[in-house]
PDB file of N, CA and C in Angstrom:
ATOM      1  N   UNK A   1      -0.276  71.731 113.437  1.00  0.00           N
ATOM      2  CA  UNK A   1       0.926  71.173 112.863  1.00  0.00           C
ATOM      3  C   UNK A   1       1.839  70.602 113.969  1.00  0.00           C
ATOM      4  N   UNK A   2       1.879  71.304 114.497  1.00  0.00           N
ATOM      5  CA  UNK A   2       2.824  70.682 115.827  1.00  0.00           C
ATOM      6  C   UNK A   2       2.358  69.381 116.709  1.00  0.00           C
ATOM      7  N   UNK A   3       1.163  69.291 117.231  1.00  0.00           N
ATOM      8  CA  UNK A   3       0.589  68.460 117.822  1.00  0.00           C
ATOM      9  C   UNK A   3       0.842  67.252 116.883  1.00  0.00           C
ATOM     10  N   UNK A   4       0.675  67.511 115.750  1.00  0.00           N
ATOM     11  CA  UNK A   4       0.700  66.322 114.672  1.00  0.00           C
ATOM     12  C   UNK A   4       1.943  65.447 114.347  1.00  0.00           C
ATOM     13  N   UNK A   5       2.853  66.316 114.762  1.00  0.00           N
ATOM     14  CA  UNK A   5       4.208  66.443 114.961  1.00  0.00           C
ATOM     15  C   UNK A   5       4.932  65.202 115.520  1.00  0.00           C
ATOM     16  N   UNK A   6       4.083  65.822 117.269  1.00  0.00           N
ATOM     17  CA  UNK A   6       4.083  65.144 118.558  1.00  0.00           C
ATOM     18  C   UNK A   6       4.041  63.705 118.549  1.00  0.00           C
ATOM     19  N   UNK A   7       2.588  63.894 118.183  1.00  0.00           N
ATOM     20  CA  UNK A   7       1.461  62.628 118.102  1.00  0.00           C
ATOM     21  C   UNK A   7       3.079  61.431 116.817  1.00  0.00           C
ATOM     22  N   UNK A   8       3.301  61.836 115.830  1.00  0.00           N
ATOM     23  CA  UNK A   8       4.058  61.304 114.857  1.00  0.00           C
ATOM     24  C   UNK A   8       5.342  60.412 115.297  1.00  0.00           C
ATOM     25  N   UNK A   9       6.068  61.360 116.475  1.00  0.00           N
ATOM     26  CA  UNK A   9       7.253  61.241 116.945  1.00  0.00           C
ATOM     27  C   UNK A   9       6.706  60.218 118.381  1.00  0.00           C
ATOM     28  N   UNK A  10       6.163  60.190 118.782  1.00  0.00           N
ATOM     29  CA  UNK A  10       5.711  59.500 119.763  1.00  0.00           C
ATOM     30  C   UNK A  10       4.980  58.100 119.393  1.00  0.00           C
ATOM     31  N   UNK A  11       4.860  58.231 117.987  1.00  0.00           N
ATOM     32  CA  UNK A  11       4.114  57.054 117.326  1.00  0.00           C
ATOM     33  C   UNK A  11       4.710  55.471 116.761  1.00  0.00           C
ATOM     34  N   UNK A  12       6.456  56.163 117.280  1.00  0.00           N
ATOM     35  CA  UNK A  12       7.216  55.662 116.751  1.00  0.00           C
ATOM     36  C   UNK A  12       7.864  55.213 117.903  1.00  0.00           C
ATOM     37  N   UNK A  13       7.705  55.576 119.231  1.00  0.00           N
ATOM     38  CA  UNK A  13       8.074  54.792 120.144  1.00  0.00           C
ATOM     39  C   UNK A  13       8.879  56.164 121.223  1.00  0.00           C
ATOM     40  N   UNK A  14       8.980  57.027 120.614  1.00  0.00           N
ATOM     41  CA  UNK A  14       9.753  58.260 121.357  1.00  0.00           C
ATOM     42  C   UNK A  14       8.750  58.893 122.300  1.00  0.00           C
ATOM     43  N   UNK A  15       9.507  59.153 123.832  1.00  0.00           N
ATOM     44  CA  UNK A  15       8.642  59.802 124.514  1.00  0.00           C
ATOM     45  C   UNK A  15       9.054  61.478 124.829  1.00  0.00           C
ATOM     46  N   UNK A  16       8.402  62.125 124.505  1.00  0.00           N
ATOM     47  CA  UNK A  16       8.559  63.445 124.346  1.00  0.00           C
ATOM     48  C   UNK A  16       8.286  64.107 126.311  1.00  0.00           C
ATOM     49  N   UNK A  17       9.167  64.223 126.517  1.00  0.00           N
ATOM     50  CA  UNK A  17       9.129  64.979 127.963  1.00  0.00           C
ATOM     51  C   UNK A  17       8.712  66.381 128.304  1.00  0.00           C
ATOM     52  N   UNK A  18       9.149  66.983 127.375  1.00  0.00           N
ATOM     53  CA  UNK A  18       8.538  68.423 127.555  1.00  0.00           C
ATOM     54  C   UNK A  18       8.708  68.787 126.268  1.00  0.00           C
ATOM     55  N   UNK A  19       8.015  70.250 126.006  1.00  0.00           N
ATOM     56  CA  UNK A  19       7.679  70.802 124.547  1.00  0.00           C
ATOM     57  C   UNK A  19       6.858  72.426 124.607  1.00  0.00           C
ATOM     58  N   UNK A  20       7.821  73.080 123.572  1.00  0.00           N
ATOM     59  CA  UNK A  20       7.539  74.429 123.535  1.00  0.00           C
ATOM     60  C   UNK A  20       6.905  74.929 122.276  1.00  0.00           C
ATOM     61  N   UNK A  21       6.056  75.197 121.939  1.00  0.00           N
ATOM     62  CA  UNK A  21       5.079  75.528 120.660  1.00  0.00           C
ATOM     63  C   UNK A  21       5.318  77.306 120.758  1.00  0.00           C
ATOM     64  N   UNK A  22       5.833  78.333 121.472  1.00  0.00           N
ATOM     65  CA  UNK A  22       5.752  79.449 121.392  1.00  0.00           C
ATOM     66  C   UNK A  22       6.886  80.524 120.939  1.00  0.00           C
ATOM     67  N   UNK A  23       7.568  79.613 120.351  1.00  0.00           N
ATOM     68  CA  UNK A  23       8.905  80.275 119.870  1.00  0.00           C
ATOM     69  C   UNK A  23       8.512  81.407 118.581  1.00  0.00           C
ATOM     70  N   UNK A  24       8.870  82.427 118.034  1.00  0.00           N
ATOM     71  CA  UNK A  24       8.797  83.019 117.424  1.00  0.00           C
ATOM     72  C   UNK A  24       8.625  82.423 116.043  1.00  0.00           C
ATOM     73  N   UNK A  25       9.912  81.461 115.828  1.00  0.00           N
ATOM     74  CA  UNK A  25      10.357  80.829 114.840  1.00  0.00           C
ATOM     75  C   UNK A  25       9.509  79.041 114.571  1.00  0.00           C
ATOM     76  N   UNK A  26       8.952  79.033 115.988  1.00  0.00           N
ATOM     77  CA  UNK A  26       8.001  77.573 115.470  1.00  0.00           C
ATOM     78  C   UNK A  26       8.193  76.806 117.413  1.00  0.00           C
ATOM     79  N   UNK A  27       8.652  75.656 117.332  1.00  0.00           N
ATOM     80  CA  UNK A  27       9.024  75.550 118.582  1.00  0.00           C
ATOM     81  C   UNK A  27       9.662  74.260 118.722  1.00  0.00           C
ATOM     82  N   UNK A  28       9.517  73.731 119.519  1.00  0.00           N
ATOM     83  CA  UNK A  28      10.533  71.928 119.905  1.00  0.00           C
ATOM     84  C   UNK A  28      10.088  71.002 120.662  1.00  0.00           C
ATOM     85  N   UNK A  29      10.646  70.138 120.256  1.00  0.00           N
ATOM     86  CA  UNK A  29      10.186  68.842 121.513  1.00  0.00           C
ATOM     87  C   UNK A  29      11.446  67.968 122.029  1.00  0.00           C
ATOM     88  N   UNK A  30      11.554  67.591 122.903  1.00  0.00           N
ATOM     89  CA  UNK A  30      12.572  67.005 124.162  1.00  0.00           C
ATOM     90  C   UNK A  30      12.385  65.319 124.262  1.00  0.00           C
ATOM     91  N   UNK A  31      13.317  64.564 123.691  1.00  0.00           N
ATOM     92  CA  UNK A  31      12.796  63.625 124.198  1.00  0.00           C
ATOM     93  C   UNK A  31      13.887  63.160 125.388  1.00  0.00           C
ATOM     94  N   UNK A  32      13.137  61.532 125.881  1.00  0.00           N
ATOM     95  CA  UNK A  32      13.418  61.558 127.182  1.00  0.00           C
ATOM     96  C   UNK A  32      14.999  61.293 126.631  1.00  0.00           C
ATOM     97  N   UNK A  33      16.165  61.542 127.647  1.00  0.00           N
ATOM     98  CA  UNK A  33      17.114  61.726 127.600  1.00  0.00           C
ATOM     99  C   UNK A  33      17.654  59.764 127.710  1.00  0.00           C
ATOM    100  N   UNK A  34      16.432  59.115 128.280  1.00  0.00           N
ATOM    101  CA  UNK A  34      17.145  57.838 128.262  1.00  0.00           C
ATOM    102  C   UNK A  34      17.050  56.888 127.229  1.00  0.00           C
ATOM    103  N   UNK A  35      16.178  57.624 125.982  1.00  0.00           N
ATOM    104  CA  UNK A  35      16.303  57.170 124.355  1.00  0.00           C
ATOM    105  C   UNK A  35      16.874  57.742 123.619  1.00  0.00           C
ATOM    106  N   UNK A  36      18.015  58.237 124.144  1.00  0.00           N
ATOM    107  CA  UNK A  36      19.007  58.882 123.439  1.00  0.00           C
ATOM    108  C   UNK A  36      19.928  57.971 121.946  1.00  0.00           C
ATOM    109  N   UNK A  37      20.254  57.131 122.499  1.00  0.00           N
ATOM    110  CA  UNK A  37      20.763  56.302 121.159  1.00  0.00           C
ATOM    111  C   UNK A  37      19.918  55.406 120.448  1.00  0.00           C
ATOM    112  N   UNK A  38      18.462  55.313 121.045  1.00  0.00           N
ATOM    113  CA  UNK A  38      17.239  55.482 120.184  1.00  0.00           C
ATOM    114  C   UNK A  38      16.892  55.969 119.318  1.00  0.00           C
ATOM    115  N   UNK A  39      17.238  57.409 119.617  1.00  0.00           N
ATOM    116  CA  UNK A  39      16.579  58.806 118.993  1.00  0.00           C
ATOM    117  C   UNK A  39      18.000  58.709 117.566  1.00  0.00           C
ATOM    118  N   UNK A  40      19.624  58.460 117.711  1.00  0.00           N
ATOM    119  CA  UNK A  40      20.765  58.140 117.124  1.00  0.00           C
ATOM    120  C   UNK A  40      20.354  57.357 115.929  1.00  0.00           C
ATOM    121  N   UNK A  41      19.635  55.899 116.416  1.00  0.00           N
ATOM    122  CA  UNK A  41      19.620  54.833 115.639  1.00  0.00           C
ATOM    123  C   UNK A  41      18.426  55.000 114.647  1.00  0.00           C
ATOM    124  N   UNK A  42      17.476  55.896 115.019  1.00  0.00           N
ATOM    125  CA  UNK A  42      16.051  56.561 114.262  1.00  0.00           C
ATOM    126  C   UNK A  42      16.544  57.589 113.322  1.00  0.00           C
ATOM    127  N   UNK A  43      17.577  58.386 113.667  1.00  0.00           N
ATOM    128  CA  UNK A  43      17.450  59.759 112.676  1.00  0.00           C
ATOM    129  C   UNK A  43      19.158  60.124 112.468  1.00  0.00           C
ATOM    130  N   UNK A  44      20.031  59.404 112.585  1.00  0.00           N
ATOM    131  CA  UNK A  44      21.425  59.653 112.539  1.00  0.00           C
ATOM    132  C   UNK A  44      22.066  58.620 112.159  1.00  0.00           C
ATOM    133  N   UNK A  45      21.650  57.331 111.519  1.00  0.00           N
ATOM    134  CA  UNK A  45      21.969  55.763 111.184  1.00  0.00           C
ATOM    135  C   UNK A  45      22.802  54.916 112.050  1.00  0.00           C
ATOM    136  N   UNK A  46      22.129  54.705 113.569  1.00  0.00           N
ATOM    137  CA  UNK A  46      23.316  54.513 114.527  1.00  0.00           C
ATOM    138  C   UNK A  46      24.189  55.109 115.107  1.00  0.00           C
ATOM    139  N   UNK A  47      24.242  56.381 114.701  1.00  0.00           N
ATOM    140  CA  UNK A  47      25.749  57.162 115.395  1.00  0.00           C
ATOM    141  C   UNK A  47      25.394  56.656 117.085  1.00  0.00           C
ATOM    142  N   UNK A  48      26.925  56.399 117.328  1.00  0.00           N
ATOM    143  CA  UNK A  48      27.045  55.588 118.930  1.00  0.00           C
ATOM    144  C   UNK A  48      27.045  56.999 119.387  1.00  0.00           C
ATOM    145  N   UNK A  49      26.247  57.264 120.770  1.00  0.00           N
ATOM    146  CA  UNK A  49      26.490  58.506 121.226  1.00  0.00           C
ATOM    147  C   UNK A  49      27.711  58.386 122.427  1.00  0.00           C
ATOM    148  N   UNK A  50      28.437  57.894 122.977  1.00  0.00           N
ATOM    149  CA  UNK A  50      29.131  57.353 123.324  1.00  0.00           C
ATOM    150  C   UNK A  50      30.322  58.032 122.295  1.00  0.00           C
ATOM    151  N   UNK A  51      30.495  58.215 121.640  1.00  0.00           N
ATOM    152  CA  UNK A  51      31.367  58.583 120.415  1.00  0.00           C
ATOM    153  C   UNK A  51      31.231  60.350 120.734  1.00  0.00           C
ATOM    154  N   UNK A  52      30.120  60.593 121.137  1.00  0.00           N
ATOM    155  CA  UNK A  52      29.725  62.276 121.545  1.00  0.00           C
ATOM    156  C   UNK A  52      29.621  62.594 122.422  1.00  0.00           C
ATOM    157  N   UNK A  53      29.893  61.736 123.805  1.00  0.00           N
ATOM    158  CA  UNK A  53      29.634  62.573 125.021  1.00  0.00           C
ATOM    159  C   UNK A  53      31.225  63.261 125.702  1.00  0.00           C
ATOM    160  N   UNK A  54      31.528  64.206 125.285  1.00  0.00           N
ATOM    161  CA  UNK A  54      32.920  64.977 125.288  1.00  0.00           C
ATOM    162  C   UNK A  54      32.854  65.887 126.773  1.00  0.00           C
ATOM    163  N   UNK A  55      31.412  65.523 127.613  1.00  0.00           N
ATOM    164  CA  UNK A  55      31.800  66.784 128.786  1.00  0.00           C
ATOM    165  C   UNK A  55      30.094  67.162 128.539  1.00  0.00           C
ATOM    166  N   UNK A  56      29.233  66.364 129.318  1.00  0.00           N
ATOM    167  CA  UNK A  56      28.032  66.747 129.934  1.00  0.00           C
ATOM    168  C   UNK A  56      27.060  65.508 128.931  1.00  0.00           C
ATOM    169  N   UNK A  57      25.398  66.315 129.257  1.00  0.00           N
ATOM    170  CA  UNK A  57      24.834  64.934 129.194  1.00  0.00           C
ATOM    171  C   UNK A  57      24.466  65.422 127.471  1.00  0.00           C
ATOM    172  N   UNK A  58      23.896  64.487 126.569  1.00  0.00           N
ATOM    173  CA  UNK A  58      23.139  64.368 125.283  1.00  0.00           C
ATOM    174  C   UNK A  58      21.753  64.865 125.751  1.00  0.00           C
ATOM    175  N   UNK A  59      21.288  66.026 125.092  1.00  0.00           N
ATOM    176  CA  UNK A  59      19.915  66.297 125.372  1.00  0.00           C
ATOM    177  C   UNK A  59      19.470  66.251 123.350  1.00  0.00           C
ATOM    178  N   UNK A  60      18.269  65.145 123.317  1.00  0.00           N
ATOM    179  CA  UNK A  60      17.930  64.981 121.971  1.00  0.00           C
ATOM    180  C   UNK A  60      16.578  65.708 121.666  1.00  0.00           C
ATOM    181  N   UNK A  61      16.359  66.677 120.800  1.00  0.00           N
ATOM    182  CA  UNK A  61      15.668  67.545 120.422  1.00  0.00           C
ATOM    183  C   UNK A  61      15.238  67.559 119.246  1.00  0.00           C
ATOM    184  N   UNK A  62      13.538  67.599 119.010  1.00  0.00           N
ATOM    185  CA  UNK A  62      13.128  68.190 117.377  1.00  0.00           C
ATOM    186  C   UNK A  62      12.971  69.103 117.112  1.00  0.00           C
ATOM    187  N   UNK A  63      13.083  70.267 116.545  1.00  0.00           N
ATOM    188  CA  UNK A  63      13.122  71.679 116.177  1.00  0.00           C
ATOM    189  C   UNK A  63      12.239  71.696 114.909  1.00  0.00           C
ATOM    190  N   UNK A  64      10.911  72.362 115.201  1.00  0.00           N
ATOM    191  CA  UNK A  64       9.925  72.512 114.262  1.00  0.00           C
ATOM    192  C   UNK A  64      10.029  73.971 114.137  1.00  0.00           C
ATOM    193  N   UNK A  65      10.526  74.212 112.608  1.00  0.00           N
ATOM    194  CA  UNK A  65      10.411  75.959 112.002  1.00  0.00           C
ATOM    195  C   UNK A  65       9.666  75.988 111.345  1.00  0.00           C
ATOM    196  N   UNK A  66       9.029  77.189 111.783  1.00  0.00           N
ATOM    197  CA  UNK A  66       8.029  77.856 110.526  1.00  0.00           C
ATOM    198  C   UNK A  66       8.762  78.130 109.006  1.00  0.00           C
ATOM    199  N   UNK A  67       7.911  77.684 108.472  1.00  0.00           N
ATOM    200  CA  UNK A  67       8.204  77.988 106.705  1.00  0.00           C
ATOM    201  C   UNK A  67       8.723  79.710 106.785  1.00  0.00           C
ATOM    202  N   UNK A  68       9.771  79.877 106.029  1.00  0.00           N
ATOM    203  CA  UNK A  68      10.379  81.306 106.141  1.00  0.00           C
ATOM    204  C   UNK A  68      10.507  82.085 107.528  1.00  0.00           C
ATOM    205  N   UNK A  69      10.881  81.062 108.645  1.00  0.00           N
ATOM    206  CA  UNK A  69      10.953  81.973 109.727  1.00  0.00           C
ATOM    207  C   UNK A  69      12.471  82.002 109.965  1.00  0.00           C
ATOM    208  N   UNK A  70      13.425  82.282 110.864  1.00  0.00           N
ATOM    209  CA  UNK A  70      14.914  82.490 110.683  1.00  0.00           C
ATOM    210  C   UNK A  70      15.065  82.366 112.488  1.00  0.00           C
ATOM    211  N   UNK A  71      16.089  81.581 112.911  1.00  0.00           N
ATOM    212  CA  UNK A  71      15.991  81.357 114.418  1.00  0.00           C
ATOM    213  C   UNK A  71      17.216  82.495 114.601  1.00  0.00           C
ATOM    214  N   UNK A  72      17.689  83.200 115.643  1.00  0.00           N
ATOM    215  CA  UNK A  72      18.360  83.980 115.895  1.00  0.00           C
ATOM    216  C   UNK A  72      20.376  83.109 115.934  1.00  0.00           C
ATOM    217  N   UNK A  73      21.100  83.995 115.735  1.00  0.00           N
ATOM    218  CA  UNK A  73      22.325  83.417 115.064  1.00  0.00           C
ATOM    219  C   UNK A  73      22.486  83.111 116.768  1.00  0.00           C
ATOM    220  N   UNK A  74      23.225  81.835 116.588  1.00  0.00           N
ATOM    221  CA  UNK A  74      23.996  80.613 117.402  1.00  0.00           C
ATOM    222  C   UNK A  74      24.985  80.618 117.934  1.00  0.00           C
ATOM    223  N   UNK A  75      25.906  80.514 118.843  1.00  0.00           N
ATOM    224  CA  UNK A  75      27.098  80.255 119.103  1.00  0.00           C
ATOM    225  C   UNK A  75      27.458  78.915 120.239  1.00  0.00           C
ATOM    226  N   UNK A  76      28.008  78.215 119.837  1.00  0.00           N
ATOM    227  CA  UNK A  76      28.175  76.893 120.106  1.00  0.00           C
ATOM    228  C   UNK A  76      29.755  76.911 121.131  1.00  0.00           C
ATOM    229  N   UNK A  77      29.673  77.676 122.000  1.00  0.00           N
ATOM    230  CA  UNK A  77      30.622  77.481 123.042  1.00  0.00           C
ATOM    231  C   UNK A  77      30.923  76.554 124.080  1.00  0.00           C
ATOM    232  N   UNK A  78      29.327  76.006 123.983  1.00  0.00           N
ATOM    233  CA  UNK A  78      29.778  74.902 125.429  1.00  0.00           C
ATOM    234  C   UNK A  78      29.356  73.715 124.624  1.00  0.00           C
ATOM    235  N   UNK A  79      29.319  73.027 123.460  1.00  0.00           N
ATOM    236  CA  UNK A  79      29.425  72.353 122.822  1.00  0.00           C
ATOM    237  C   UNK A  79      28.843  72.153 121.261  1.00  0.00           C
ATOM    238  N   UNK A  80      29.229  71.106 121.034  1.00  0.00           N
ATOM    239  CA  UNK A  80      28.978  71.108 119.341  1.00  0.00           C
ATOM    240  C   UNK A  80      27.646  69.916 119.848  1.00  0.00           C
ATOM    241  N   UNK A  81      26.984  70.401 117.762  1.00  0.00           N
ATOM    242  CA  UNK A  81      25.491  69.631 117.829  1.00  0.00           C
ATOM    243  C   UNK A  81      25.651  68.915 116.087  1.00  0.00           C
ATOM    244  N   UNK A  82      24.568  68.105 116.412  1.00  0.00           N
ATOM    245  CA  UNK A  82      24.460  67.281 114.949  1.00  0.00           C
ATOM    246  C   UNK A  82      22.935  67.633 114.929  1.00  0.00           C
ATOM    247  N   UNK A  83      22.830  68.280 113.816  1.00  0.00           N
ATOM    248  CA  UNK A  83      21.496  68.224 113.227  1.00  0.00           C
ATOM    249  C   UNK A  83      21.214  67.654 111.953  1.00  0.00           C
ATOM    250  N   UNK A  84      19.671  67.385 111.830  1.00  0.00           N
ATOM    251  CA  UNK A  84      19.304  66.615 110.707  1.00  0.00           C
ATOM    252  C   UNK A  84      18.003  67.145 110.026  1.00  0.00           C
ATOM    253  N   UNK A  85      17.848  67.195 108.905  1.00  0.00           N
ATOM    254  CA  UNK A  85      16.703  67.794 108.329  1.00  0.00           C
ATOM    255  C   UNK A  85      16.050  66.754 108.399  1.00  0.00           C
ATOM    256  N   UNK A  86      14.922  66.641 108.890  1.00  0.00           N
ATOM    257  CA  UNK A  86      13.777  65.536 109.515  1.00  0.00           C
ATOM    258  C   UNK A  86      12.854  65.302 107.679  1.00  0.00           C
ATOM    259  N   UNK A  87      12.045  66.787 107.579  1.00  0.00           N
ATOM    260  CA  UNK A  87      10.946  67.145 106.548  1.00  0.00           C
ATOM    261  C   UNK A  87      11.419  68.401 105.785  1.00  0.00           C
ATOM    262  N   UNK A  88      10.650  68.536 104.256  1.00  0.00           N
ATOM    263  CA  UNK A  88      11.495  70.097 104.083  1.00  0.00           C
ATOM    264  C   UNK A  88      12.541  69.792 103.997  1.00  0.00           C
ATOM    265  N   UNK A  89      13.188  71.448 103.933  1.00  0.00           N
ATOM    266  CA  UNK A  89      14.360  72.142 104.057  1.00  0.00           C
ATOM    267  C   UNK A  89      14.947  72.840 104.799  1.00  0.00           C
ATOM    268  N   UNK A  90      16.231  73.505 104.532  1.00  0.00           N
ATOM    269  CA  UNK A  90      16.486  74.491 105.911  1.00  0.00           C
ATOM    270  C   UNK A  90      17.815  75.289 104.995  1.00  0.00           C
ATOM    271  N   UNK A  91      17.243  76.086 105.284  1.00  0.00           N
ATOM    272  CA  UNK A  91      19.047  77.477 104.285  1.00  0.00           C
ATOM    273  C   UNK A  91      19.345  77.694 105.805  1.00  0.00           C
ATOM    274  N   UNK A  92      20.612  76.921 106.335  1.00  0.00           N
ATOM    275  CA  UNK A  92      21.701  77.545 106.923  1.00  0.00           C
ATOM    276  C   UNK A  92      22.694  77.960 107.058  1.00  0.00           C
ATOM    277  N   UNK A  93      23.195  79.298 107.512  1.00  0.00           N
ATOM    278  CA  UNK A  93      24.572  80.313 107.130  1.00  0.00           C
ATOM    279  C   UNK A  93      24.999  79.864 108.345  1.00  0.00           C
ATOM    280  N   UNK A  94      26.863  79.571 107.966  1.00  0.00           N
ATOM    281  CA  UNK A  94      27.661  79.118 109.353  1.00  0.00           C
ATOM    282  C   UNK A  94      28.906  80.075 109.173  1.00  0.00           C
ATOM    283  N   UNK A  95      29.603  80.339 109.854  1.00  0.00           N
ATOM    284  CA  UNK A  95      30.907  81.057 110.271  1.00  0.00           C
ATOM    285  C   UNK A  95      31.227  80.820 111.120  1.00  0.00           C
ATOM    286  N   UNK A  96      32.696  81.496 111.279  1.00  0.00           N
ATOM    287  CA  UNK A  96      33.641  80.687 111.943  1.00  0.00           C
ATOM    288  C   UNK A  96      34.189  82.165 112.848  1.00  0.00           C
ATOM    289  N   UNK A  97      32.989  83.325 112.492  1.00  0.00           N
ATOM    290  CA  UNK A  97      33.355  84.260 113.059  1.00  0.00           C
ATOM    291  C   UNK A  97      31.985  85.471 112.760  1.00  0.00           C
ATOM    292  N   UNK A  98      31.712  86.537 113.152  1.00  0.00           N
ATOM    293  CA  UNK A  98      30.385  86.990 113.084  1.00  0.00           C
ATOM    294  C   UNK A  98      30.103  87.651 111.842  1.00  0.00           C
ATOM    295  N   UNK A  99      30.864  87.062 110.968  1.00  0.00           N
ATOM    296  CA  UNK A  99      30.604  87.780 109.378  1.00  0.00           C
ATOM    297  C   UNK A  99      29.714  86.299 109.134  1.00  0.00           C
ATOM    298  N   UNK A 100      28.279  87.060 108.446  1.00  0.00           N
ATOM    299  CA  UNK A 100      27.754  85.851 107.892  1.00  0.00           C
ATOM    300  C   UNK A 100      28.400  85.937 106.191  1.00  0.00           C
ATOM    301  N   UNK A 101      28.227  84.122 106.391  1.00  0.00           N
ATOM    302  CA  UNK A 101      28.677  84.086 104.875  1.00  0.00           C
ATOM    303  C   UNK A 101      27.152  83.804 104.172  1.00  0.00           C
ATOM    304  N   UNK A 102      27.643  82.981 102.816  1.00  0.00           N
ATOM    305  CA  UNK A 102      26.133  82.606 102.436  1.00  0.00           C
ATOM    306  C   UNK A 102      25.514  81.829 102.766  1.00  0.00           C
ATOM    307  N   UNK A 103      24.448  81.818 102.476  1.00  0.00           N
ATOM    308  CA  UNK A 103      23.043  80.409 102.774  1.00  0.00           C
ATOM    309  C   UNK A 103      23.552  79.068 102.172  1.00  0.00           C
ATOM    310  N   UNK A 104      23.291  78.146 102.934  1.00  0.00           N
ATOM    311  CA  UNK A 104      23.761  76.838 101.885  1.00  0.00           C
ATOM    312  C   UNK A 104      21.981  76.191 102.151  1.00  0.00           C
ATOM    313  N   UNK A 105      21.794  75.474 101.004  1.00  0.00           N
ATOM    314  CA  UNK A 105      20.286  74.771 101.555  1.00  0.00           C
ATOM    315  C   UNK A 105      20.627  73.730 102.094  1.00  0.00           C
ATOM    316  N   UNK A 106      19.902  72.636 102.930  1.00  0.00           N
ATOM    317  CA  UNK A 106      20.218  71.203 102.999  1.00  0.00           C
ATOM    318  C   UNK A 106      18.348  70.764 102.787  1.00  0.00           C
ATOM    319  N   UNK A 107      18.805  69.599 102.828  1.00  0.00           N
ATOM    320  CA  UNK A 107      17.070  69.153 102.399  1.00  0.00           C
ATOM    321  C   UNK A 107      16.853  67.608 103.285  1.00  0.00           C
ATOM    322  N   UNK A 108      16.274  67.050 103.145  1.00  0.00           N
ATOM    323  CA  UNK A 108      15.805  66.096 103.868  1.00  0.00           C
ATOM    324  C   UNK A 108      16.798  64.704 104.007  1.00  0.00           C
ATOM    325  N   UNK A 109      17.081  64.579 104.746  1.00  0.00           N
ATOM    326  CA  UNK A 109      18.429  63.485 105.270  1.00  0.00           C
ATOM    327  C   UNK A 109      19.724  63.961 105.722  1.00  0.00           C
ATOM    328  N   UNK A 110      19.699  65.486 104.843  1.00  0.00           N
ATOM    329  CA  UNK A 110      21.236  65.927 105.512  1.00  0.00           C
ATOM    330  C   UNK A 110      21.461  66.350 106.812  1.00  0.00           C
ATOM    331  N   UNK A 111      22.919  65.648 106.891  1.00  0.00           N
ATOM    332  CA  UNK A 111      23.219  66.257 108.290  1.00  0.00           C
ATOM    333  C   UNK A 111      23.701  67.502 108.181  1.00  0.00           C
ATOM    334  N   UNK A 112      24.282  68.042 109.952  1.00  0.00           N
ATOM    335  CA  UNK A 112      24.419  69.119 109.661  1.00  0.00           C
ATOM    336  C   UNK A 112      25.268  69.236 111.197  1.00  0.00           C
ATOM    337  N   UNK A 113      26.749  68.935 111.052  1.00  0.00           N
ATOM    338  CA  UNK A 113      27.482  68.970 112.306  1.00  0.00           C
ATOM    339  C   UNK A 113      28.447  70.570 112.745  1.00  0.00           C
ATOM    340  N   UNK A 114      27.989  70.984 113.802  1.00  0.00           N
ATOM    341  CA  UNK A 114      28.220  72.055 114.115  1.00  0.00           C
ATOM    342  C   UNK A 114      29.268  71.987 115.303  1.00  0.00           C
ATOM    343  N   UNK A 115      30.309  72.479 114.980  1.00  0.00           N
ATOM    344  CA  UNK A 115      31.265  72.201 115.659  1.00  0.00           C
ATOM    345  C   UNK A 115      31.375  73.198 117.223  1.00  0.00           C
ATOM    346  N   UNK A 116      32.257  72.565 118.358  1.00  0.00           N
ATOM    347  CA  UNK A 116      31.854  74.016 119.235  1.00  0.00           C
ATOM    348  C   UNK A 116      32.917  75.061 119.345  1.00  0.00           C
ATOM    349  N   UNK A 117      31.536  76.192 119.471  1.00  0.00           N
ATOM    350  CA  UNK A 117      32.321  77.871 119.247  1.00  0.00           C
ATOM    351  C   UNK A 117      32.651  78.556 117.981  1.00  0.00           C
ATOM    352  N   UNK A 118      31.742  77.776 117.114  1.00  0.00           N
ATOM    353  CA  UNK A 118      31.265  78.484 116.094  1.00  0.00           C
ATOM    354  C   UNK A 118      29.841  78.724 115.943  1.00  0.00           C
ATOM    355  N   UNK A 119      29.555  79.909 114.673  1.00  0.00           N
ATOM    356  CA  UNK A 119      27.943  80.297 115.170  1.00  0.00           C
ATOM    357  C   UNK A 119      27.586  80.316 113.961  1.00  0.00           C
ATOM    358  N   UNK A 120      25.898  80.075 113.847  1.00  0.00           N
ATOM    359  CA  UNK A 120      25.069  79.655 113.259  1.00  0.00           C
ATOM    360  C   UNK A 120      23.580  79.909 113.335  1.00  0.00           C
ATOM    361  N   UNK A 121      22.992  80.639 112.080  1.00  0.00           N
ATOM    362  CA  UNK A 121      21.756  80.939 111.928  1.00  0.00           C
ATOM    363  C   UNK A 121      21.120  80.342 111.011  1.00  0.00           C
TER     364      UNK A 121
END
């Protein structure tokens, strides 16, 4: 599944720099940091990243989860992230403090902007 992944995202013109398949929860891929508003104009409808660089560099990432796996809860202190449901779904719980609240689902196109120094599983 993953390789297929790879092969998919790379098929499309993205070059994947490094990549971790051993995560508990599934694993990721890196692309190169200098198709960054590439990677914007492919899966975020243009968002100018330029509009997001608030204090360090854009590192653009795919996050492949296992069906029913749960990544460990988040905290977004040294900055905020935009995620996007690529395929599938994803039930993510956010707070604004370490009480989880409930699951919300999102499904395929939604975003999902995480502001920084709040946390998220």
């Amino acid at each position: 599944m993953y390789q297929e992944i790879k092969k998919e995202i790379e098929s499309i013109g993205f070059s994947v720099v490094s990549c971790d398949f051993e995560r508990p929860w599934g694993g990721f891929l890196v692309i190169d940091e200098n198709q960054v508003q590439d990677f914007y104009n492919k899966f975020f409808e243009g968002l100018d990243v330029n509009t997001l660089k608030i204090g360090g560099k854009l590192s653009p990432k795919i996050l492949i989860v296992k069906s029913e796996a749960r990544l460990s809860w988040q905290y977004h202190n040294r900055s905020a992230e935009i995620w996007q449901v690529y395929k599938g779904s994803a039930g993510i719980i956010r707070s604004d403090s370490d009480i989880e609240n409930e699951m919300k689902i999102y499904n395929e196109g939604d975003q999902i902007f995480l502001n920084k120094g709040k946390g998220i599983a």
